[in-house]
Protein backbone atom coordinates (compact mmCIF):
# COMPACT_ATOMS: atom_id res chain seq x y z
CA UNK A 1 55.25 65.11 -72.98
CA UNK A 2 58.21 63.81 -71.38
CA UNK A 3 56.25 62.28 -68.38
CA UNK A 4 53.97 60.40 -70.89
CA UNK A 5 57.42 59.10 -72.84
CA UNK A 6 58.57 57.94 -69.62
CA UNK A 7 56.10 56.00 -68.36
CA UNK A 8 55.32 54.62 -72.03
CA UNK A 9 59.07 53.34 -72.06
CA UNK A 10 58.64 51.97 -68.19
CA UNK A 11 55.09 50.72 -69.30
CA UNK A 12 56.68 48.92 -72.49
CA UNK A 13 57.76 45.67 -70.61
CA UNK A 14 55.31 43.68 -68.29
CA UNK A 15 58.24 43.15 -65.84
CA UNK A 16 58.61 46.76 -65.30
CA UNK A 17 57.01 47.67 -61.85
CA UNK A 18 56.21 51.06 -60.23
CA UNK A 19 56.53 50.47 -56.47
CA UNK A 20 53.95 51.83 -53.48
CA UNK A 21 51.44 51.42 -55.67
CA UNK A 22 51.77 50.44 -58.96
CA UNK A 23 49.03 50.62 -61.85
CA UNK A 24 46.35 48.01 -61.60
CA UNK A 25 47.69 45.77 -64.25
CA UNK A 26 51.15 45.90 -62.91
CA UNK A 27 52.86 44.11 -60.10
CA UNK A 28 54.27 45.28 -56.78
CA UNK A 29 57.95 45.36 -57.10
CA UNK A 30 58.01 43.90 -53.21
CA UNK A 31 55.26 43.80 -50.90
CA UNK A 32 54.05 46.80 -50.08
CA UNK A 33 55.55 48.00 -46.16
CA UNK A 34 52.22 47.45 -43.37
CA UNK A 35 51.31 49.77 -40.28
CA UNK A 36 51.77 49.53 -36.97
CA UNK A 37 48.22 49.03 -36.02
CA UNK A 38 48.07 45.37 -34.83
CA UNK A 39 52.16 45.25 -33.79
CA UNK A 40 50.71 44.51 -30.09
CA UNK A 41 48.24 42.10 -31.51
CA UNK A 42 51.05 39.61 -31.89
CA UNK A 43 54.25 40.69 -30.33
CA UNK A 44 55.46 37.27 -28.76
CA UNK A 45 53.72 35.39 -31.22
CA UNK A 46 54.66 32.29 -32.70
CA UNK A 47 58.75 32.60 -34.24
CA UNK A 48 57.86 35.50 -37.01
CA UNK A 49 59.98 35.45 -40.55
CA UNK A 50 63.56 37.06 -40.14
CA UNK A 51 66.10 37.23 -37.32
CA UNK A 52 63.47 38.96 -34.93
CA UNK A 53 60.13 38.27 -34.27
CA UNK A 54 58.13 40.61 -36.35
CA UNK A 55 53.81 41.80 -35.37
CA UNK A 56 51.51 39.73 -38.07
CA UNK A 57 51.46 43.53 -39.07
CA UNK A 58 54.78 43.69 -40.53
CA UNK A 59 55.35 39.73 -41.25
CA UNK A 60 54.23 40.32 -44.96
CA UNK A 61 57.57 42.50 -45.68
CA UNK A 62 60.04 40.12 -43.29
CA UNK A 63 61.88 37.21 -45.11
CA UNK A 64 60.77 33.46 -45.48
CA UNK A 65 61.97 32.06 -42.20
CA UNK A 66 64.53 29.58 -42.53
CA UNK A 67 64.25 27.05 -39.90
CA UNK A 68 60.50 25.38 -40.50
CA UNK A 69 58.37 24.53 -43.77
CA UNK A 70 54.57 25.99 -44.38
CA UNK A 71 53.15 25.06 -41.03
CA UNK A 72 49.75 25.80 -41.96
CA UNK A 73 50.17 23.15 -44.85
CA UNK A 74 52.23 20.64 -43.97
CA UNK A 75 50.88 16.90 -43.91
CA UNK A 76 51.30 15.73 -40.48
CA UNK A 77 53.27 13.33 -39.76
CA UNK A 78 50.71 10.25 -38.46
CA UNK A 79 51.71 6.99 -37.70
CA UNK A 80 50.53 3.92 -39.86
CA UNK A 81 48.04 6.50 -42.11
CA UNK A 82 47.24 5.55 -45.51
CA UNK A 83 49.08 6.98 -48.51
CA UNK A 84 45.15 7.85 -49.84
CA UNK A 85 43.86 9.46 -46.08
CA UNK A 86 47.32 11.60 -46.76
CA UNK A 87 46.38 12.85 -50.25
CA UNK A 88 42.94 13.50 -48.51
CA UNK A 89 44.14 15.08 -46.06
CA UNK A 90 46.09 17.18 -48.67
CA UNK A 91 43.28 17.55 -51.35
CA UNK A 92 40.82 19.02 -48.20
CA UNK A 93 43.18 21.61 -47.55
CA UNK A 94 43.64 22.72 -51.16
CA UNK A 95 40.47 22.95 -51.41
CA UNK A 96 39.55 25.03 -48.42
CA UNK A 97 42.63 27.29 -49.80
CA UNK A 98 40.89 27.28 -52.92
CA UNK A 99 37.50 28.08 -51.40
CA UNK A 100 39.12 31.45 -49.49
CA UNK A 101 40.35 32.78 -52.25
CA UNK A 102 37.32 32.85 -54.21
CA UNK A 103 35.45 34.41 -51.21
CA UNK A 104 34.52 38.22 -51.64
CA UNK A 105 35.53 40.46 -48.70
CA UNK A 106 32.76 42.83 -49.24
CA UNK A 107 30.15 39.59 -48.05
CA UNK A 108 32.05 38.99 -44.87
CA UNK A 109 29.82 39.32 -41.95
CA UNK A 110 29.36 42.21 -39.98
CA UNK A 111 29.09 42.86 -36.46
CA UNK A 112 27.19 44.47 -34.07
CA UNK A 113 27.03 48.61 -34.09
CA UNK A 114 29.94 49.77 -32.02
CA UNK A 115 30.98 46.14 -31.13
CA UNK A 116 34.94 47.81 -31.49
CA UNK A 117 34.48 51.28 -30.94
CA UNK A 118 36.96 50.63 -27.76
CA UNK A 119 39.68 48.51 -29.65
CA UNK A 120 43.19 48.97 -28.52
CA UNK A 121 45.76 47.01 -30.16
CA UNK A 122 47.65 47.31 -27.02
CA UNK A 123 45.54 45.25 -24.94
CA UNK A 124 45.82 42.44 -27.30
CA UNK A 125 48.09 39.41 -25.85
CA UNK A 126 49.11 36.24 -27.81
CA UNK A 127 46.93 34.35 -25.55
CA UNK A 128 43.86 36.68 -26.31
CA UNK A 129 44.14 36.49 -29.71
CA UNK A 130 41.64 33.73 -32.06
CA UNK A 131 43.94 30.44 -32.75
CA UNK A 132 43.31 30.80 -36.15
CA UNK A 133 44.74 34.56 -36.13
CA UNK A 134 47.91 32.96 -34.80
CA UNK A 135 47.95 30.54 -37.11
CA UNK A 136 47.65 33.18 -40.14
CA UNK A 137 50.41 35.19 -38.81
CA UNK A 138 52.91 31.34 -39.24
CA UNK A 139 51.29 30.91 -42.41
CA UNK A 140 51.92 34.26 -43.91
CA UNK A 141 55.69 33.70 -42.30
CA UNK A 142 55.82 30.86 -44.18
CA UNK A 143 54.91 33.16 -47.39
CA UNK A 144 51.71 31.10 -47.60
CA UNK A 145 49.57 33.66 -49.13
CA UNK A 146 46.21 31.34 -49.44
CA UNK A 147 46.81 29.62 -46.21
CA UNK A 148 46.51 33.22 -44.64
CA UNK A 149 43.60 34.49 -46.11
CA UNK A 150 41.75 30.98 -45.58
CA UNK A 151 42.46 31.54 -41.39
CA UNK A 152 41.78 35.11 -41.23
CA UNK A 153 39.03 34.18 -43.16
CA UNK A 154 38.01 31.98 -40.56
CA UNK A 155 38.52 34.61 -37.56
CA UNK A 156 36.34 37.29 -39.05
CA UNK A 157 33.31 34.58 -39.45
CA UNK A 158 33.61 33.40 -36.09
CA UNK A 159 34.70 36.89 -34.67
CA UNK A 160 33.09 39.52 -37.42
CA UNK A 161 35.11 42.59 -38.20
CA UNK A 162 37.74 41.66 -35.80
CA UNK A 163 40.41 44.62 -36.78
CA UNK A 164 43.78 42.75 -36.65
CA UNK A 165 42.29 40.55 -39.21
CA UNK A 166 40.40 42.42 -41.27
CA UNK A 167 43.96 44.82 -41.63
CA UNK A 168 45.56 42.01 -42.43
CA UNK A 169 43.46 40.57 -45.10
CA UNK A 170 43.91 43.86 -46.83
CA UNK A 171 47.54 43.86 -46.91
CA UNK A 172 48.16 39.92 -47.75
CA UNK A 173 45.33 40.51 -50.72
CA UNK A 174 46.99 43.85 -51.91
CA UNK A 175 50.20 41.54 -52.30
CA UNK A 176 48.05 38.82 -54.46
CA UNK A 177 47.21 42.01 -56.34
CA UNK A 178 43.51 41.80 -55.56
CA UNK A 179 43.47 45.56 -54.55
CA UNK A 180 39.64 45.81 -55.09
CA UNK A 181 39.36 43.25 -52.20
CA UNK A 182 42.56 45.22 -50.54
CA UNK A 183 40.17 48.53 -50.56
CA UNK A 184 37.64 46.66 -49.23
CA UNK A 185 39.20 45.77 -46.48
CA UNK A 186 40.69 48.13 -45.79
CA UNK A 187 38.05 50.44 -45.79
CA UNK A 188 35.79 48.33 -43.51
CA UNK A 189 38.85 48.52 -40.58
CA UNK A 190 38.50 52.49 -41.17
CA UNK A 191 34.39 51.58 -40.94
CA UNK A 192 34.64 49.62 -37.74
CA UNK A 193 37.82 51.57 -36.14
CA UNK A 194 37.54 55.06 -37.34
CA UNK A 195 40.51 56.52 -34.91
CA UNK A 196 42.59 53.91 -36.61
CA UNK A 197 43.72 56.25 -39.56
CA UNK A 198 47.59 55.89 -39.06
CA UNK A 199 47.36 52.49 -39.51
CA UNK A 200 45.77 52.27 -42.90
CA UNK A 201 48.78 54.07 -45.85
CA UNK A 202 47.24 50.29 -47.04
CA UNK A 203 44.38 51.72 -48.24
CA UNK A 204 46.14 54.30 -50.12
CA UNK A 205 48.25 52.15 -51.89
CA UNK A 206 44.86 50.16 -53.12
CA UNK A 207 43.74 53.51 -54.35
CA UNK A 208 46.68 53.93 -56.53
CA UNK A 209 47.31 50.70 -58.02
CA UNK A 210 43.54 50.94 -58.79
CA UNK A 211 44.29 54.33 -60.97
CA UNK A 212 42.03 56.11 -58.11
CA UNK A 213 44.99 59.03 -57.63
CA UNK A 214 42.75 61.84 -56.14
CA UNK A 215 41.90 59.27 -53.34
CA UNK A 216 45.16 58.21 -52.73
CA UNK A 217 46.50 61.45 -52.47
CA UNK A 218 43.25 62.69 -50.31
CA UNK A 219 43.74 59.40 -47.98
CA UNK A 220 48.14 59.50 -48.05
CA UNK A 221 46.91 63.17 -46.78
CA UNK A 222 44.82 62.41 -43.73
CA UNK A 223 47.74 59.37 -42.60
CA UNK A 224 50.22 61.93 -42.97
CA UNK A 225 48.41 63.87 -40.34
CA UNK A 226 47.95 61.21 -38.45
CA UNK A 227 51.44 59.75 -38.39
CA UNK A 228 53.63 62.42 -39.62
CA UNK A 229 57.06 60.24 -39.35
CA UNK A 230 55.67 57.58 -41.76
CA UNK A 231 57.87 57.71 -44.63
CA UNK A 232 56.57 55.13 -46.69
CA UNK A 233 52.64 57.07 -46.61
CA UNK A 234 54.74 59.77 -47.52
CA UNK A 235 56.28 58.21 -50.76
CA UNK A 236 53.01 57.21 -51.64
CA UNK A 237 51.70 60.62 -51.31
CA UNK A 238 54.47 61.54 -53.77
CA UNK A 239 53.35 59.34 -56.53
CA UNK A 240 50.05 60.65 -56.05
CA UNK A 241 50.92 63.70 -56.54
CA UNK A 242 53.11 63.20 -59.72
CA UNK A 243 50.24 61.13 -61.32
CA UNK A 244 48.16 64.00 -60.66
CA UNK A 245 50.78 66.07 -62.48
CA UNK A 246 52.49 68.14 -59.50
CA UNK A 247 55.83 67.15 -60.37
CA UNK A 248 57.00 69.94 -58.13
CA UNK A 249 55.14 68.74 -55.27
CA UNK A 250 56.07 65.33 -55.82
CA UNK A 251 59.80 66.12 -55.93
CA UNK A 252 59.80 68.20 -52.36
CA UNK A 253 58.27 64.90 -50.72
CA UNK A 254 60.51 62.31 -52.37
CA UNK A 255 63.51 64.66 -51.07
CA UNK A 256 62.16 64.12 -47.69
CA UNK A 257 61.89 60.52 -47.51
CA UNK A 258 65.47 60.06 -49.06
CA UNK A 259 66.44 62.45 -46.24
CA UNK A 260 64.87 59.97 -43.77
CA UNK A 261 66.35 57.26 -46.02
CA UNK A 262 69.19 57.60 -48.35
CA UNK A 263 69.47 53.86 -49.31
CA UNK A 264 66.08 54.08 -50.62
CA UNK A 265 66.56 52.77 -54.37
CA UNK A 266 62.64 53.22 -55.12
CA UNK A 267 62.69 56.45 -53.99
CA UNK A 268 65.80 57.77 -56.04
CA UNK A 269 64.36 56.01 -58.60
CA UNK A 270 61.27 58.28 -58.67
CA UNK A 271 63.34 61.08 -57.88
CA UNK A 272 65.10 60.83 -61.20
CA UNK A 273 61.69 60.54 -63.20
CA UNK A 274 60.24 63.20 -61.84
CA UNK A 275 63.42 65.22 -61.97
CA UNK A 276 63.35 64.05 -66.33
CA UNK A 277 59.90 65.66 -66.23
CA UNK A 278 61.11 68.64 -64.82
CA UNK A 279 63.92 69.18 -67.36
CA UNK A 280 67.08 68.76 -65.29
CA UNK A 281 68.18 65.98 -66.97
CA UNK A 282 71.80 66.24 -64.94
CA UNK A 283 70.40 65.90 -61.48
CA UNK A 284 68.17 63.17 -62.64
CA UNK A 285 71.46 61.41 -63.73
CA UNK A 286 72.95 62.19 -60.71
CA UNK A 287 69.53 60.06 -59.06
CA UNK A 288 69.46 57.62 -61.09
CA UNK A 289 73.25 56.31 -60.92
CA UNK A 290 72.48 56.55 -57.16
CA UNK A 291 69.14 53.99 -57.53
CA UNK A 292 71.46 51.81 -60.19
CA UNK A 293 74.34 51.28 -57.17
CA UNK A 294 71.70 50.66 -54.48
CA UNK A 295 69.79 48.45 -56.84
CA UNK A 296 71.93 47.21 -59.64
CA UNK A 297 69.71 44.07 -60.80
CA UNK A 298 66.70 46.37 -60.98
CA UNK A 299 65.60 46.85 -64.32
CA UNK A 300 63.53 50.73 -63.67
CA UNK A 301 67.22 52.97 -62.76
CA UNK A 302 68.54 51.57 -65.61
CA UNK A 303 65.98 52.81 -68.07
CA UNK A 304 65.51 56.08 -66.79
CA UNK A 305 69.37 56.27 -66.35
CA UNK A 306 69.23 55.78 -70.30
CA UNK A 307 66.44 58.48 -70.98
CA UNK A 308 68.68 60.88 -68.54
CA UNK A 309 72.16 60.31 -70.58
CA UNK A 310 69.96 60.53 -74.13
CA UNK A 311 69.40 63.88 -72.90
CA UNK A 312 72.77 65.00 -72.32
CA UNK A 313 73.88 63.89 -75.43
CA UNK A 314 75.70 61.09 -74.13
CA UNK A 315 74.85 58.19 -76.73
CA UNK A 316 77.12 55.46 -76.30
CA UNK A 317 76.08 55.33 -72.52
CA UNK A 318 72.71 55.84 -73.21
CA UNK A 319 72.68 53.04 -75.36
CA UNK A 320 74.54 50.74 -73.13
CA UNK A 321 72.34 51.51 -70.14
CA UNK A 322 69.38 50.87 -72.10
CA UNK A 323 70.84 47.79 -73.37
CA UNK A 324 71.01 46.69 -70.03
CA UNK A 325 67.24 47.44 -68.94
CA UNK A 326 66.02 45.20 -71.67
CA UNK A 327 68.22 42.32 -70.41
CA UNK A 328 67.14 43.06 -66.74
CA UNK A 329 63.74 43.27 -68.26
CA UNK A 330 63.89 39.73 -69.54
CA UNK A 331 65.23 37.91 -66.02
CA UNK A 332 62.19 40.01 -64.39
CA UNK A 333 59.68 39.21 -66.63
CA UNK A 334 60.40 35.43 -65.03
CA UNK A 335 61.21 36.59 -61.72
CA UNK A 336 57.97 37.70 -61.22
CA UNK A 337 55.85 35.09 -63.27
CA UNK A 338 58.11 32.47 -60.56
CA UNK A 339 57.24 34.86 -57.67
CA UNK A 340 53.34 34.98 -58.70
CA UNK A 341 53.30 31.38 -58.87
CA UNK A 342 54.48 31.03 -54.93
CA UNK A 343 52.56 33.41 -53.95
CA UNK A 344 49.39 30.77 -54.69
CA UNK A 345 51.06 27.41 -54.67
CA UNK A 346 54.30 28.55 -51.78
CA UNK A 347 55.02 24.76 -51.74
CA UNK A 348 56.24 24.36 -55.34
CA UNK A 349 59.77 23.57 -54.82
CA UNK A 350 61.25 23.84 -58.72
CA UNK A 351 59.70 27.23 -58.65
CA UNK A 352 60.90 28.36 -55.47
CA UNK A 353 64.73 26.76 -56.97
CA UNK A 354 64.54 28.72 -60.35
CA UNK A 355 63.84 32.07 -58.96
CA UNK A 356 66.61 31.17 -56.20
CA UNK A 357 68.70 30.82 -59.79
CA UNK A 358 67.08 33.50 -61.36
CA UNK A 359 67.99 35.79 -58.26
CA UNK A 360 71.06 34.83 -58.66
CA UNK A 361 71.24 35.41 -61.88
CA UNK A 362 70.63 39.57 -61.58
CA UNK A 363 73.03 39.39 -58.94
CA UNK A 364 70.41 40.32 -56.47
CA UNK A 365 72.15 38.61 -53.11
CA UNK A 366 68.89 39.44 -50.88
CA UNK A 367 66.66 37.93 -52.56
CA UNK A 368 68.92 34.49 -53.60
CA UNK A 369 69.92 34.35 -50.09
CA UNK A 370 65.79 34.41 -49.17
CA UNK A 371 64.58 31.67 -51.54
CA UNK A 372 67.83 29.54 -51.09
CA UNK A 373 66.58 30.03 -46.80
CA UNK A 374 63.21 28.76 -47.84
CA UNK A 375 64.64 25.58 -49.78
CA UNK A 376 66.90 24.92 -46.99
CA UNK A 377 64.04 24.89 -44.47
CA UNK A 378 61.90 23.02 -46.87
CA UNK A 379 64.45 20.26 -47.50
CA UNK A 380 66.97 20.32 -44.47
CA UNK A 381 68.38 17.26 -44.96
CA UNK A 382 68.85 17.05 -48.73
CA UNK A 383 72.23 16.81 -49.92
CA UNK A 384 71.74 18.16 -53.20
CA UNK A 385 69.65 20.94 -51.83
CA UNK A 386 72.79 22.10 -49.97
CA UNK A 387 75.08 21.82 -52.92
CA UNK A 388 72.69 23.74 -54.67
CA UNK A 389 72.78 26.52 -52.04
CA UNK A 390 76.70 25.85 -51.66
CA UNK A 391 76.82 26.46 -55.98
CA UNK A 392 74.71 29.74 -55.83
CA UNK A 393 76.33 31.41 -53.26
CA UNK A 394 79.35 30.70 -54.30
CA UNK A 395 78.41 32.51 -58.05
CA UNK A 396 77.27 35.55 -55.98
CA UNK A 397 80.68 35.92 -54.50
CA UNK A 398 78.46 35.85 -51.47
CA UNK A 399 81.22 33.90 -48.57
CA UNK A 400 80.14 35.16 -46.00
CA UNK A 401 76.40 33.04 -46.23
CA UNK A 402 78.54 30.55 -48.02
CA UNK A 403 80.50 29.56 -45.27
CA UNK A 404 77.25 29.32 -42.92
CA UNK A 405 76.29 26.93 -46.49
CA UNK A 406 79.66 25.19 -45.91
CA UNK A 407 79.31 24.33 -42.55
CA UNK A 408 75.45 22.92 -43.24
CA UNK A 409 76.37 20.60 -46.33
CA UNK A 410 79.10 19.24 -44.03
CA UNK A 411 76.40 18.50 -41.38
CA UNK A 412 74.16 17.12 -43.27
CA UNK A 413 76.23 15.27 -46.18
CA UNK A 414 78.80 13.27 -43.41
CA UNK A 415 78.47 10.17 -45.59
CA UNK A 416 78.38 11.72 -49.09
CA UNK A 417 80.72 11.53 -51.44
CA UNK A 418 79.32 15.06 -53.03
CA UNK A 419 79.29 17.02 -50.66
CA UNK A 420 82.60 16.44 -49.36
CA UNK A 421 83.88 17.07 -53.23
CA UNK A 422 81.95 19.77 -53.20
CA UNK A 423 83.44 21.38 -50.32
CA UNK A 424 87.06 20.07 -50.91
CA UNK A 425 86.31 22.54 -53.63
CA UNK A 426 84.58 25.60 -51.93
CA UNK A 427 87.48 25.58 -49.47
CA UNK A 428 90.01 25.33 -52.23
CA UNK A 429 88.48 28.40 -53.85
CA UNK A 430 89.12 29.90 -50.11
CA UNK A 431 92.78 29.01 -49.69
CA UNK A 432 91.71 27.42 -46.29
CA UNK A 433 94.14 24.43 -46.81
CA UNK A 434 93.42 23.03 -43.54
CA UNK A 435 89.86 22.70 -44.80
CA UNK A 436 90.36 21.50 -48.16
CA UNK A 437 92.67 18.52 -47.08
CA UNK A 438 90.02 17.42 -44.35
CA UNK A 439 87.64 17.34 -47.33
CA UNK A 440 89.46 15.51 -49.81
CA UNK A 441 90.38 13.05 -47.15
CA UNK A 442 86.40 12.75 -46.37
CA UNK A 443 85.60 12.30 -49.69
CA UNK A 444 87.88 9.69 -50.40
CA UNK A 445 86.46 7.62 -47.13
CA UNK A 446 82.82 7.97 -48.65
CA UNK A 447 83.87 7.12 -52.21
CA UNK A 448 85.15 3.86 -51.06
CA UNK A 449 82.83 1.06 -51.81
């Protein structure tokens, strides 16, 4: 009974998300970590997403990179071409975006018997590799979800059942939420490289957000064997098992991974549910003020923080705590709705600046600091772009990227009379005097008519 009330008070908002997995009409709270199994594939590859250069294998979990815009949609930039052979150009690639994503995995051509009974991932150079695989991997580093599934698209026809792609295409369409098409890819690597089974917790996931929980848990089961140290499969495996109703079970393995990983907020999160389920409602307290520090903007510790305190008779801080998962709740809702919308159309700037604001917002400094990157890198020399980075950091207390953001607007805005007040300002708020004087004296100079 109190599993059910749990999961109906989780359940009762849309923005409300059960991670490694989550039910099939429910988002992932962040993309959902890859394997190892094409790492090789692309080491050396084009510049990945983040400060080092992460396998096409991983890219889906790294950050927006901040120094280029969507390669794999960008207009290029052609001398003397026609505003209308632009838009063409434009309109042609839309629509071969468009034309992927209505595709169905399962009709994908197959190849020969045995054609990669001998793959090794490990033999796999950059310069071996389809140009249209490479060009996935800077699309999906660009966060350019349709891009990516248009060019692996386009390996597996010209090279069928190629494994790096086909493992790929499972993960980018498990974070589109398409985790039918995620299973059946997914399934077809395991098909074509059946020694590949540490590389595919992927498929496990799809089984769980797809309700299938005695598959998940069989298939979390058989990775586990196969890659033992993978903490994530494990976590998965625990949710399994407490959807199955092994609470018990489930608790042992979440212990484990929070042993491999205390600053897992998911994972305490879970903890603490399972722990409510298990009637000791004081060590899921204990868990869930540990997921609340780690995550505070998150709106799942707070609620099952509430349930937990309800328990112990503690009212007023019940009530606050749930108070504050319904206001969480609502800045969700739209965080996700914004992040949905990029993952189809990553080039929509105003959506890409409100969840930058709406980050910022929850107070969630990761994930500001990401979207602000990918406006930066989108817009590099817009003023107002860098104010607006300047403005948001500066609400998140966050001065250490804001004096990176301080430096940039000064680069950028030399002859504008904003910026300069803008930063005669930031470095006010700093006490750097120096700074502020050098400022005001700018902006004075670029005021003048």
């Amino acid at each position: 009974m109190r599993r059910a009330l749990v999961l109906i008070g989780l359940l009762a908002s849309t923005s409300v998300v059960i991670d490694a997995g989550a039910s099939a009409q429910q988002t992932p709270a962040k993309p959902i970590p890859t394997e190892p199994a094409v790492a090789a594939a692309t080491t050396a590859a084009p510049a990945a997403p983040a400060a080092t250069a992460a396998p096409a294998a991983t890219a889906a979990t790294a950050a927006p990179a901040a120094t280029a815009a969507p390669a794999a949609t960008a207009v290029p930039a052609v001398p003397d071409v026609h505003v209308a052979q632009v838009a063409q150009v434009a309109q042609d690639a839309q629509d071969v975006r468009r034309a992927a994503l209505a595709r169905d995995p399962a009709l994908l051509s197959r190849a020969a018997a045995e054609r990669w009974k001998d793959f090794d991932p490990e033999r796999l150079t950059p310069e071996s590799l389809p140009k249209d695989f490479l060009v996935a991997h800077a699309a999906l580093a660009q966060g350019d979800l349709p891009t990516t599934v248009a060019r692996l698209a386009a390996v597996l026809d010209t090279e069928p059942d190629f494994p790096p792609a086909l493992h790929q295409l499972g993960v980018v369409y498990f974070q589109l939420q398409r985790y039918g098409d995620a299973r059946t890819c997914f399934e077809r690597y395991l098909e074509v490289v059946p020694k590949r089974i540490a590389d595919t917790r992927g498929l496990g996931h799809a089984y769980y957000s797809l309700g299938e929980y005695a598959k998940a848990r069989a298939h979390y089961e058989r990775v586990l064997a196969a890659a033992p140290k993978d903490f994530e499969n494990l976590r998965g495996l625990a949710l399994a098992k407490y959807r199955l109703g092994d609470a018990k079970g489930a608790l042992a393995d979440l212990t484990q991974v929070l042993e491999r990983d205390p600053v897992h907020a998911d994972a305490w999160t879970w903890k603490a549910q399972v722990l409510l389920e298990l009637d000791q409602s004081e060590e899921a307290r204990v868990a869930a003020e540990r997921a609340r520090d780690l995550a505070p903007w998150s709106p799942r510790p707070w609620f099952v923080l509430a349930t937990a305190l309800s328990d112990l008779g503690r009212e007023p801080d019940s009530r606050a705590a749930r108070e504050r998962f319904q206001a969480l709740s609502r800045h969700d809702q739209e965080i996700r709705r914004l992040e949905s919308r990029l993952e189809h159309e990553p080039g929509d700037f105003d959506s890409r600046r409100l969840l930058a604001l709406a980050q910022a917002e929850v107070g969630n400094r990761g994930g500001a600091r990401r979207e602000l990157a990918r406006l930066a890198a989108d817009r590099p020399d817009d003023v107002t772009v860098r104010i607006l980075v300047l403005d948001v950091l500066d609400r998140l207390g966050d001065v250490e990227a804001g004096q990176l953001a301080a430096r940039e607007l000064a680069r950028v805005g030399t002859d504008s009379a904003a910026a300069w007040k803008r930063l005669e300002a930031w470095y006010a708020a700093r006490q750097d005097r120096m700074r502020q004087i050098e400022a005001g004296e700018r902006w004075r100079r670029a005021s003048q008519p």
